[in-house]
C-alpha atoms as a PDB file:
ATOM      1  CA  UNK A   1     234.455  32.506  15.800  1.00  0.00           C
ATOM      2  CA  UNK A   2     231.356  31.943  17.552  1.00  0.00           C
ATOM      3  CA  UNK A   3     231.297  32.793  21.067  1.00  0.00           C
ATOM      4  CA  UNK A   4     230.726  30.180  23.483  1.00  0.00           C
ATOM      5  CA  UNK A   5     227.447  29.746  25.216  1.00  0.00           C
ATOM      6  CA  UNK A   6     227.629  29.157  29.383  1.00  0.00           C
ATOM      7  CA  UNK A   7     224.839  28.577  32.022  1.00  0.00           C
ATOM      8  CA  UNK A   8     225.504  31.534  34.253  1.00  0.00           C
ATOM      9  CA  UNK A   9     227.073  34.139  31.957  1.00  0.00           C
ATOM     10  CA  UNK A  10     225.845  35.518  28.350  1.00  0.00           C
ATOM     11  CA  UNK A  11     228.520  36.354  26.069  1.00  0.00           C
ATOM     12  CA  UNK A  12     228.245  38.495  22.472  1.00  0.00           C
ATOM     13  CA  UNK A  13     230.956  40.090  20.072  1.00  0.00           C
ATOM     14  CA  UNK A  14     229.982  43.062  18.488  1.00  0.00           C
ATOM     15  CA  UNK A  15     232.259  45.351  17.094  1.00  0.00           C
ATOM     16  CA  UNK A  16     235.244  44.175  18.495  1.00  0.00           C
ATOM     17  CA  UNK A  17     233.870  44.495  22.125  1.00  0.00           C
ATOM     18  CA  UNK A  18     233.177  41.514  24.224  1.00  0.00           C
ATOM     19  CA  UNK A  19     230.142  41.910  26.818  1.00  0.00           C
ATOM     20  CA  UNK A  20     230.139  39.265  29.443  1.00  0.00           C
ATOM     21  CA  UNK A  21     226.959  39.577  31.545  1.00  0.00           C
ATOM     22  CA  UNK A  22     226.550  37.519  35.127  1.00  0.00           C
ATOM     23  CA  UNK A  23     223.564  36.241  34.623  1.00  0.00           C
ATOM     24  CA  UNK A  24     222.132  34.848  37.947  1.00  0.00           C
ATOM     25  CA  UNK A  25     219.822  37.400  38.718  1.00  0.00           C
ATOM     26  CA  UNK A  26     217.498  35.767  40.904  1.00  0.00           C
ATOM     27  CA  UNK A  27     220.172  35.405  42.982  1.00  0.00           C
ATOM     28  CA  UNK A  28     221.913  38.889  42.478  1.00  0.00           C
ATOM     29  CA  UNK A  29     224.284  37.332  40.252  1.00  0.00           C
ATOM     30  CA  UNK A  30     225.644  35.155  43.172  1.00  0.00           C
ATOM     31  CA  UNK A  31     229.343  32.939  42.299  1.00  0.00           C
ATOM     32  CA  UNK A  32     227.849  29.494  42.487  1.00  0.00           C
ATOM     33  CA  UNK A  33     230.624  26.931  41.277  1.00  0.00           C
ATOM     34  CA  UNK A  34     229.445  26.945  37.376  1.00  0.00           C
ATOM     35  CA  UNK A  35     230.055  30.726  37.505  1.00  0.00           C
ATOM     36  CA  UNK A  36     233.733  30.515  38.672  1.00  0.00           C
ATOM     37  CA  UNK A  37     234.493  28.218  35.943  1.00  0.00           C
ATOM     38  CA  UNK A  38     232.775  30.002  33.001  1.00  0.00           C
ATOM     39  CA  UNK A  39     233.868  33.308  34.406  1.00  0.00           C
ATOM     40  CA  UNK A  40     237.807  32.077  33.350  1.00  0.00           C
ATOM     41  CA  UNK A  41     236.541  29.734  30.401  1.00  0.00           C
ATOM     42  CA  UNK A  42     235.018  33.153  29.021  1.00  0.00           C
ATOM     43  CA  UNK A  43     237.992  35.252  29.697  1.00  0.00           C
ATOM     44  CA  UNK A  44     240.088  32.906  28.044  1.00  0.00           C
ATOM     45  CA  UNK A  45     238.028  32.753  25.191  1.00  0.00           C
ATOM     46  CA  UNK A  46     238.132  36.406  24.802  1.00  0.00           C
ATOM     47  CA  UNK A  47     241.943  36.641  25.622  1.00  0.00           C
ATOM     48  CA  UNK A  48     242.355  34.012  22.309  1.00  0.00           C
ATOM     49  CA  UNK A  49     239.911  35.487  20.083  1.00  0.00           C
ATOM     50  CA  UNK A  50     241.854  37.998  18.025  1.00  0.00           C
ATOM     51  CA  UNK A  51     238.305  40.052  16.847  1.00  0.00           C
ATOM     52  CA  UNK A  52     238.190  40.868  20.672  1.00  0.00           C
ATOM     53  CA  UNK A  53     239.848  43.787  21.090  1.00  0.00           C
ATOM     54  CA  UNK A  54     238.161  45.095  24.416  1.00  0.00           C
ATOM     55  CA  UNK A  55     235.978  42.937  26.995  1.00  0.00           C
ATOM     56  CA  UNK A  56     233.094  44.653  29.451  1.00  0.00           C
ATOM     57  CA  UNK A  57     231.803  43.060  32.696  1.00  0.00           C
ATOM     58  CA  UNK A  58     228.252  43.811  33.496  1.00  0.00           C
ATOM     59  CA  UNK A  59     225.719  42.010  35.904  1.00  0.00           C
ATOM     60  CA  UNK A  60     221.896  41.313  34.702  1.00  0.00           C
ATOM     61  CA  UNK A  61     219.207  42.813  37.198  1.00  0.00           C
ATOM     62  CA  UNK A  62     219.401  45.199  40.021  1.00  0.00           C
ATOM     63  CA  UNK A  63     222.608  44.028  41.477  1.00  0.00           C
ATOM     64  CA  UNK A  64     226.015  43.199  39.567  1.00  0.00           C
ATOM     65  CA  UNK A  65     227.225  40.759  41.938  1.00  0.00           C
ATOM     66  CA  UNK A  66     226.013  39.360  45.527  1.00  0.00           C
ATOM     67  CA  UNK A  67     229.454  37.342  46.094  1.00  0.00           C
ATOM     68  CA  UNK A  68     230.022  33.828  46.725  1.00  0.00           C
ATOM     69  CA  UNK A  69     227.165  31.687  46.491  1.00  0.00           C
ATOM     70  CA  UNK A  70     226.561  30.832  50.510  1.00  0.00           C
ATOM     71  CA  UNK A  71     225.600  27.449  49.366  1.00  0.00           C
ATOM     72  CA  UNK A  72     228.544  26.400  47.572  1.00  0.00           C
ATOM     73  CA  UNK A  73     230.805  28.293  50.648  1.00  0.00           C
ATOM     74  CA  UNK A  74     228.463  25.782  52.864  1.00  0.00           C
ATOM     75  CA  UNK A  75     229.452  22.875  50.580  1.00  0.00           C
ATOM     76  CA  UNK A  76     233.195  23.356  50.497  1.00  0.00           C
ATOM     77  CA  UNK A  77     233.735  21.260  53.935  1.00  0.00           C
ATOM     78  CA  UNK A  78     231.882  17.881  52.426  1.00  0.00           C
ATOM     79  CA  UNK A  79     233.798  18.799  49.143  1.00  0.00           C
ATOM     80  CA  UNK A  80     237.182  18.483  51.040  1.00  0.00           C
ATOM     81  CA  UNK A  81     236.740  15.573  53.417  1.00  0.00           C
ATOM     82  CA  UNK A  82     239.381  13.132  53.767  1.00  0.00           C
ATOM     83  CA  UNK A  83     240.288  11.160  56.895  1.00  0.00           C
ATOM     84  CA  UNK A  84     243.584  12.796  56.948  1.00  0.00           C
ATOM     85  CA  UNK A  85     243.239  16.219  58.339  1.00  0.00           C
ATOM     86  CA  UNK A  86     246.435  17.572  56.556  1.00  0.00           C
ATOM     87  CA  UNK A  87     244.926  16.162  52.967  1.00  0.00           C
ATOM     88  CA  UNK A  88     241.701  17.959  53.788  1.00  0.00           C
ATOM     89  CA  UNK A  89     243.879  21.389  54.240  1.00  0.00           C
ATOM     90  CA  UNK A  90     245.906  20.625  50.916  1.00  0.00           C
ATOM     91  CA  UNK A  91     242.332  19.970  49.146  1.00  0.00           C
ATOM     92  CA  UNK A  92     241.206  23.383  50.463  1.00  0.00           C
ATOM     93  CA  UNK A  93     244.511  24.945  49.573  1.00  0.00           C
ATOM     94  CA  UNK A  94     244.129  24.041  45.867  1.00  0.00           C
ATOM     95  CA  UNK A  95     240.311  25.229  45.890  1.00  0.00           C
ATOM     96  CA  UNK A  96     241.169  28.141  46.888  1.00  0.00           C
ATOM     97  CA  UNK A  97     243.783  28.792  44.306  1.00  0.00           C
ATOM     98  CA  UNK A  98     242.053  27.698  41.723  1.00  0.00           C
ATOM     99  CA  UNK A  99     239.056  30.241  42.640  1.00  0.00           C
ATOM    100  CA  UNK A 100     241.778  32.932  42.450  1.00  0.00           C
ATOM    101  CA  UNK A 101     243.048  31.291  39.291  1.00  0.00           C
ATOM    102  CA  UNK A 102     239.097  31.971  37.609  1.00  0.00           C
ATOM    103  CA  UNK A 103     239.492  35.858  38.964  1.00  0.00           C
ATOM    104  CA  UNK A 104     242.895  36.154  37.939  1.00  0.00           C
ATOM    105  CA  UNK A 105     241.827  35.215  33.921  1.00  0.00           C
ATOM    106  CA  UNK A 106     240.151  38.679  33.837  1.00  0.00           C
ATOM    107  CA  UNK A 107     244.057  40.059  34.823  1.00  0.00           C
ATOM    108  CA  UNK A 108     245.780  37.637  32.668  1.00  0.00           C
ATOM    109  CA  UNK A 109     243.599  38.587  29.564  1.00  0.00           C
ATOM    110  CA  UNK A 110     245.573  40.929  27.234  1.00  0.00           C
ATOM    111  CA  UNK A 111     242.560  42.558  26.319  1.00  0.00           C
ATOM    112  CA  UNK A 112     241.362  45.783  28.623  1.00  0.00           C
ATOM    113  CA  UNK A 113     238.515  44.879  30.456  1.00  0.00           C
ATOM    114  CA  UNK A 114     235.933  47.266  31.621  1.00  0.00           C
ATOM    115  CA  UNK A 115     233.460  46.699  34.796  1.00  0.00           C
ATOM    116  CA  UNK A 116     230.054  48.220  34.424  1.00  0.00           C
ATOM    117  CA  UNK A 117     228.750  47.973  37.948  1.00  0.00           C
ATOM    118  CA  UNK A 118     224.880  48.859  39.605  1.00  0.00           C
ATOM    119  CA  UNK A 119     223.853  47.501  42.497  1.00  0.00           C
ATOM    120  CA  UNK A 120     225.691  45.583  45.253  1.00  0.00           C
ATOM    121  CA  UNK A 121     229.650  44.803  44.605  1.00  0.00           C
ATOM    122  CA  UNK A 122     230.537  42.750  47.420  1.00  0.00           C
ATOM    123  CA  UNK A 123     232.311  40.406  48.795  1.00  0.00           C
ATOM    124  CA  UNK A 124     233.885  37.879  46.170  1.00  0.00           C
ATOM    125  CA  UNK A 125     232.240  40.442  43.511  1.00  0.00           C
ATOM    126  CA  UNK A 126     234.747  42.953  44.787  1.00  0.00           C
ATOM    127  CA  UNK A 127     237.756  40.513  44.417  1.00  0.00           C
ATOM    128  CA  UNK A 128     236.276  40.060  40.341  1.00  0.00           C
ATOM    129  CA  UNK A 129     236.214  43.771  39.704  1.00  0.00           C
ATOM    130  CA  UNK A 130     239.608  44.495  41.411  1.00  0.00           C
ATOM    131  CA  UNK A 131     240.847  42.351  38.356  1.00  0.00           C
ATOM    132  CA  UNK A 132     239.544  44.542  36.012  1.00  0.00           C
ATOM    133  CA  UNK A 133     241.438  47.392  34.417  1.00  0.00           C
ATOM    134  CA  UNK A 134     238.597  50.054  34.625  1.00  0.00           C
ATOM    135  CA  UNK A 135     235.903  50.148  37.187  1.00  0.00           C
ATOM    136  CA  UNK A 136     232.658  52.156  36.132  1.00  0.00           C
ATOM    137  CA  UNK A 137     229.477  52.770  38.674  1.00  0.00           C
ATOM    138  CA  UNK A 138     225.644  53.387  38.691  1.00  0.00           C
ATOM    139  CA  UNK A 139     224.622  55.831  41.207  1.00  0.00           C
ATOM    140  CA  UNK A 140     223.409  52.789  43.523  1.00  0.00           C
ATOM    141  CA  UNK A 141     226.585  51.196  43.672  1.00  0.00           C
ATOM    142  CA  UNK A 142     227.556  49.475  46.858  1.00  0.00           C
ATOM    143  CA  UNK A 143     230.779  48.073  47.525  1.00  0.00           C
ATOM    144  CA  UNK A 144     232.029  45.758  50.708  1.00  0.00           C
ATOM    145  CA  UNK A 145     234.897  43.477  51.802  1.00  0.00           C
ATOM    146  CA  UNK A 146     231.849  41.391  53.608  1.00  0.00           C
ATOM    147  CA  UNK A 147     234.390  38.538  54.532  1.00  0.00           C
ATOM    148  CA  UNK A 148     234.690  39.852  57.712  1.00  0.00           C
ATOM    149  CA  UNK A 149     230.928  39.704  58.934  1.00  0.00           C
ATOM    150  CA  UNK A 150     231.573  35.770  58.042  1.00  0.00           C
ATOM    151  CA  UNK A 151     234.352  35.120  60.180  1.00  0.00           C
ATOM    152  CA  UNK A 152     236.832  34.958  57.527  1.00  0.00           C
ATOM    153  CA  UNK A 153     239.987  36.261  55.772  1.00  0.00           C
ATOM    154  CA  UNK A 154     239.233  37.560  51.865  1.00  0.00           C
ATOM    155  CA  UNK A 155     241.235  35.075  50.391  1.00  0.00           C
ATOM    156  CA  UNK A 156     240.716  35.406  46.245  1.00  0.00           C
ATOM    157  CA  UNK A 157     242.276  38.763  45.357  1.00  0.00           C
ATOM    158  CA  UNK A 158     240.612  41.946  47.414  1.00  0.00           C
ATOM    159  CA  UNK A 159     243.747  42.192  49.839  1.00  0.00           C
ATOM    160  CA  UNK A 160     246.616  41.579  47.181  1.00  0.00           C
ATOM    161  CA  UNK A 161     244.766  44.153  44.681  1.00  0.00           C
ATOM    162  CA  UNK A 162     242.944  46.820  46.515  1.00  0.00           C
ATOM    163  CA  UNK A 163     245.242  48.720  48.022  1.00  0.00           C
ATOM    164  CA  UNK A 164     246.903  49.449  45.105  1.00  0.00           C
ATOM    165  CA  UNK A 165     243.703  50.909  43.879  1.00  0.00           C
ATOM    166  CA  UNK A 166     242.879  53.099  46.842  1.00  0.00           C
ATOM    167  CA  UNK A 167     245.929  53.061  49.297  1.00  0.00           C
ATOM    168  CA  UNK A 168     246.688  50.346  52.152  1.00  0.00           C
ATOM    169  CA  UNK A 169     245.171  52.449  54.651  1.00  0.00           C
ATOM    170  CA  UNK A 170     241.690  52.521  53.381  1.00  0.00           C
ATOM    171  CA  UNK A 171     241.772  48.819  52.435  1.00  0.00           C
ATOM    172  CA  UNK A 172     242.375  48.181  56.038  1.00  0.00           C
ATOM    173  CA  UNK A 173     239.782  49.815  57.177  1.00  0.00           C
ATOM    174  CA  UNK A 174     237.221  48.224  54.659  1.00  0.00           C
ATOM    175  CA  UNK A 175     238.941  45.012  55.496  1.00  0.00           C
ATOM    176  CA  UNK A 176     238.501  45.065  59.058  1.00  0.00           C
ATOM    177  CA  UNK A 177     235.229  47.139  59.332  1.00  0.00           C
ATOM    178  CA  UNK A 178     233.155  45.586  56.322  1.00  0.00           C
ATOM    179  CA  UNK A 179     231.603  48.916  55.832  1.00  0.00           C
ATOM    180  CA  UNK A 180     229.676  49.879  52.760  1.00  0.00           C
ATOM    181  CA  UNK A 181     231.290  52.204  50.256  1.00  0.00           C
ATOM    182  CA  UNK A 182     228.782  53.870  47.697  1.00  0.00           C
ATOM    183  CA  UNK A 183     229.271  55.212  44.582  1.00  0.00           C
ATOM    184  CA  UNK A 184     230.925  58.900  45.061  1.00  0.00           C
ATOM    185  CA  UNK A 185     233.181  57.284  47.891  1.00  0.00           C
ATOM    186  CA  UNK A 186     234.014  54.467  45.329  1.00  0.00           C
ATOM    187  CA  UNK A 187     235.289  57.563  42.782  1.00  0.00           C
ATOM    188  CA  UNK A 188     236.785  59.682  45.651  1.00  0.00           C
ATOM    189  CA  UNK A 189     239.068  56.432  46.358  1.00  0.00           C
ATOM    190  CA  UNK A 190     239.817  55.909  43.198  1.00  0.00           C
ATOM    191  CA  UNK A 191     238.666  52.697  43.266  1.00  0.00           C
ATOM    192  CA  UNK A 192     236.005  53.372  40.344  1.00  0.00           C
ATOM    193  CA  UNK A 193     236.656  56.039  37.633  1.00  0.00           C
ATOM    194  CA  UNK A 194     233.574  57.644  36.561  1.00  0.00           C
ATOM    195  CA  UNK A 195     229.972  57.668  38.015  1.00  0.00           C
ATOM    196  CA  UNK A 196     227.239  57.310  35.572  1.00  0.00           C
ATOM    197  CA  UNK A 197     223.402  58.781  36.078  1.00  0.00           C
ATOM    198  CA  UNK A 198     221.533  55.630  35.780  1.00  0.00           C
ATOM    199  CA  UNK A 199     222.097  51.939  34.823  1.00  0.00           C
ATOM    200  CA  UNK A 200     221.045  52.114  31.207  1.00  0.00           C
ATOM    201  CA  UNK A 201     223.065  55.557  30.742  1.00  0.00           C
ATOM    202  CA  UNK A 202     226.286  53.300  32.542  1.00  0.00           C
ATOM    203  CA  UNK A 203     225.474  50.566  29.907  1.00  0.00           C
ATOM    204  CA  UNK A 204     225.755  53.221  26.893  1.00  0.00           C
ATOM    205  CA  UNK A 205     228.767  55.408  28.599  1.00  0.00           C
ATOM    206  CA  UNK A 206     231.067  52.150  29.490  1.00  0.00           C
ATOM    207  CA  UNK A 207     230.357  50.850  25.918  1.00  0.00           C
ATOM    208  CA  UNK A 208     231.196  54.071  24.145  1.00  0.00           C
ATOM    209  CA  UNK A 209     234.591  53.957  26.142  1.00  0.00           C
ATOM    210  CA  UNK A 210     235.103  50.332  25.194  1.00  0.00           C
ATOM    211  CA  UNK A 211     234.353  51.454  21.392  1.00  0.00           C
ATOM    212  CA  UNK A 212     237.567  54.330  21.501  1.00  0.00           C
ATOM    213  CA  UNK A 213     239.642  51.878  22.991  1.00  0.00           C
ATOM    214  CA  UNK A 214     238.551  49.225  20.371  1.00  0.00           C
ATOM    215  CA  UNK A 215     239.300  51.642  17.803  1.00  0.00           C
ATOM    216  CA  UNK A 216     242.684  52.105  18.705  1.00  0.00           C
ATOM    217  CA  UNK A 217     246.109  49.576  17.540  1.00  0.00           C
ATOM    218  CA  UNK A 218     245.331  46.302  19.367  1.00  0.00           C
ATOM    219  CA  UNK A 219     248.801  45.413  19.331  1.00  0.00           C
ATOM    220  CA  UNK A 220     249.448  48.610  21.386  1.00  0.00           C
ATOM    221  CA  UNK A 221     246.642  48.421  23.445  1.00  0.00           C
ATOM    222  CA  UNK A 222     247.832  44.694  24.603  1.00  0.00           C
ATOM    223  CA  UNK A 223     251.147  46.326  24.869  1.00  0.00           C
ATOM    224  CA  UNK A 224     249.755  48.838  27.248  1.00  0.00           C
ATOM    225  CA  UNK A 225     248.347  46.460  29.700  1.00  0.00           C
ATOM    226  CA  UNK A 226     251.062  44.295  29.599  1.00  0.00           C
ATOM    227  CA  UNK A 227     253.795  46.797  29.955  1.00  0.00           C
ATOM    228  CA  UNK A 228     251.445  48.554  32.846  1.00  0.00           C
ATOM    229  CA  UNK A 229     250.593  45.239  34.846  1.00  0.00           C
ATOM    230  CA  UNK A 230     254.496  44.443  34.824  1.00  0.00           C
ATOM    231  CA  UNK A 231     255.172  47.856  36.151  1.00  0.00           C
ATOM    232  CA  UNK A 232     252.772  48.125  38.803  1.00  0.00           C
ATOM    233  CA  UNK A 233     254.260  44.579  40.228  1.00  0.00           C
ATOM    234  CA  UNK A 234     258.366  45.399  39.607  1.00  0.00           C
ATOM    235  CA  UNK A 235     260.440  48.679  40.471  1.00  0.00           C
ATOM    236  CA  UNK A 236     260.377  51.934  38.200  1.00  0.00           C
ATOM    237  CA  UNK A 237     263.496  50.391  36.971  1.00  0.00           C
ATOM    238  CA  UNK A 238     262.257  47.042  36.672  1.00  0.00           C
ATOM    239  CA  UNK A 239     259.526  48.475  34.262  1.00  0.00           C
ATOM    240  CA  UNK A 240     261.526  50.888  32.266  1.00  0.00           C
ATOM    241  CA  UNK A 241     263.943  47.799  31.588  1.00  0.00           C
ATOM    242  CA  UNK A 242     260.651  45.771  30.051  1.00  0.00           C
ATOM    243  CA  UNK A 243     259.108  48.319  28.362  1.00  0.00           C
ATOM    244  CA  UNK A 244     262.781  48.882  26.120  1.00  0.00           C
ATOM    245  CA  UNK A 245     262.679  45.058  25.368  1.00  0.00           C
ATOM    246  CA  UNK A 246     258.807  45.164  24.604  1.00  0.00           C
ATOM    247  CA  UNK A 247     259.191  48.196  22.190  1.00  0.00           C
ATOM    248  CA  UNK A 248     262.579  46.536  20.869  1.00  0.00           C
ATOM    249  CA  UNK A 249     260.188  43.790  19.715  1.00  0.00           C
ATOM    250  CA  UNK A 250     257.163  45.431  18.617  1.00  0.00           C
ATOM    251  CA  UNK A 251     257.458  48.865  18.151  1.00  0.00           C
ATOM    252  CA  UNK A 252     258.056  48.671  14.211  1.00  0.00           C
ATOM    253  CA  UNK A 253     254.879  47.391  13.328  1.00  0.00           C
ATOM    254  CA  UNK A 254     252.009  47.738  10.816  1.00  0.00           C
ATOM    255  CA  UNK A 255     250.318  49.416  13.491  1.00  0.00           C
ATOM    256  CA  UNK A 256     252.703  52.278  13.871  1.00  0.00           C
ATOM    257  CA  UNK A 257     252.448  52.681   9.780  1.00  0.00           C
ATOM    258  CA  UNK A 258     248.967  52.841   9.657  1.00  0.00           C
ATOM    259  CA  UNK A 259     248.545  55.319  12.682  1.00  0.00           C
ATOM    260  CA  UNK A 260     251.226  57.494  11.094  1.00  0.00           C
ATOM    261  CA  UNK A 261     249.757  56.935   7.346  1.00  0.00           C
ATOM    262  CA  UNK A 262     245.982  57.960   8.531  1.00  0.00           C
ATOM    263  CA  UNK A 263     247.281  60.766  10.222  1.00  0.00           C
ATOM    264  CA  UNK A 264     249.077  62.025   6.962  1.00  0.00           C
ATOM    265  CA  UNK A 265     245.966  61.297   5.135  1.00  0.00           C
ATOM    266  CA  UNK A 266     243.134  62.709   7.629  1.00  0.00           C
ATOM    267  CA  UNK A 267     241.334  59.738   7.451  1.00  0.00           C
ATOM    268  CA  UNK A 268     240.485  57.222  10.648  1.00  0.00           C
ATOM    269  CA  UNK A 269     242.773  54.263  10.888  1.00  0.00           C
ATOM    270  CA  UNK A 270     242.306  50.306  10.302  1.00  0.00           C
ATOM    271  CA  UNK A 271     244.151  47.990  11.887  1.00  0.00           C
ATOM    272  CA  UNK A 272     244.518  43.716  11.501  1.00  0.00           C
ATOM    273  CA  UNK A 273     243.435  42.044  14.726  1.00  0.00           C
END
């Protein structure tokens, strides 16, 4: 299957990994409206494509992401007139959730998905990679929850999501302060797991990790993320109940035959999409 072609992103399939590029990067990669939309169509493409194993998110140019487009934020008033004030706030209510709905494609995806960042993460950019399972940085990486220094509460993921990355403390603070967090900070937090030297050797490294991971069971690896996401949003019991059901189900698979038959034979394994 062909992958589809957008206006604001790139997309290519090679080798079972999916790269999806921002590419706005005249305007560091800004989220205009077009962008939102493709950002889930793409996701959802690679979520139904079975020769997509693993996805990366990277940003074209200097910076991965600027945020929301401050032209389309300046157009969302005239989008939601109505005479009736209390229609205007429902209109604005749906927006909104269908702008987390695009972000939350990336989470919904049963394919791992890897952020390759450089540059400046901020603001709605940080709400995108906080979907992501895996956040990687350049050595210029900036991130901020800049929502603040517009007068307004980050309302498309950052709050729900990053304080399970780095602790509700710390999210506070970057909530309320707006503060810039580079690169080491970013790894000290947890909120990014590796730091690479440059862009182009975070473009090799990130792709080399999303290469292992393609080479491993797919059914297991969806299982993973899955079974994980579940668990991070349900009790220790709540998990260890879903995991029993989801291994009662697909546990005994062709997967587990070829792992343990490649094993017995020394030889790398291949596995059906």
């Amino acid at each position: 299957m062909n992958p589809p072609v957008f206006t604001t992103l790139t997309l290519s399939l090679a080798d079972h990994v999916t790269e999806v590029r921002l590419n706005r990067p005249d305007r560091s990669n800004a989220l205009n409206e077009a962008m939102w939309q493709e950002i889930r169509q793409a996701f959802d493409w690679i979520d139904a494509t079975p020769a997509a194993r693993v996805a990366v998110l990277a940003g074209e140019g200097r910076n991965f992401c600027a945020g929301i487009d401050l032209a389309m934020l300046a157009g969302v008033q005239q989008r939601i007139a109505d005479p009736d004030g209390a229609r205007s706030r429902e209109a604005l209510r749906r927006l909104i959730l269908d702008l987390q709905d695009c972000l939350s494609s990336l989470e919904r995806c049963r394919k791992p998905v890897l952020a390759a960042i450089q540059g400046a993460c901020v603001g709605g950019a940080l709400d995108l990679v906080t979907c992501c399972d895996m956040r990687y940085v350049a050595p210029d990486a900036i991130f901020s929850i800049k929502e603040i220094d517009i007068g307004m509460v980050a309302d498309v993921g950052t709050l729900q999501r990053l304080p399970r990355l780095i602790g509700d403390g710390m999210a506070r603070e970057l909530a309320y302060t707006g503060r810039h967090v580079d690169a080491e900070e970013a790894v000290r937090l947890g909120l990014a797991n590796r730091i690479f030297g440059s862009p182009e050797a975070l473009t090799a490294g990130v792709r080399e990790i999303a290469l292992a991971i393609a080479g491993k069971s797919p059914l297991a690896t969806r299982g993973l993320k899955e079974v994980m996401n579940y668990s991070r949003d349900h009790s220790v019991a709540d998990g260890l109940n879903y995991v029993a059901t989801w291994n009662a189900a697909m546990l005994l698979s062709a997967d587990l035959g070829e792992c343990l038959a490649a094993q017995r034979e020394k030889r790398a394994a291949n596995f059906a999409d």
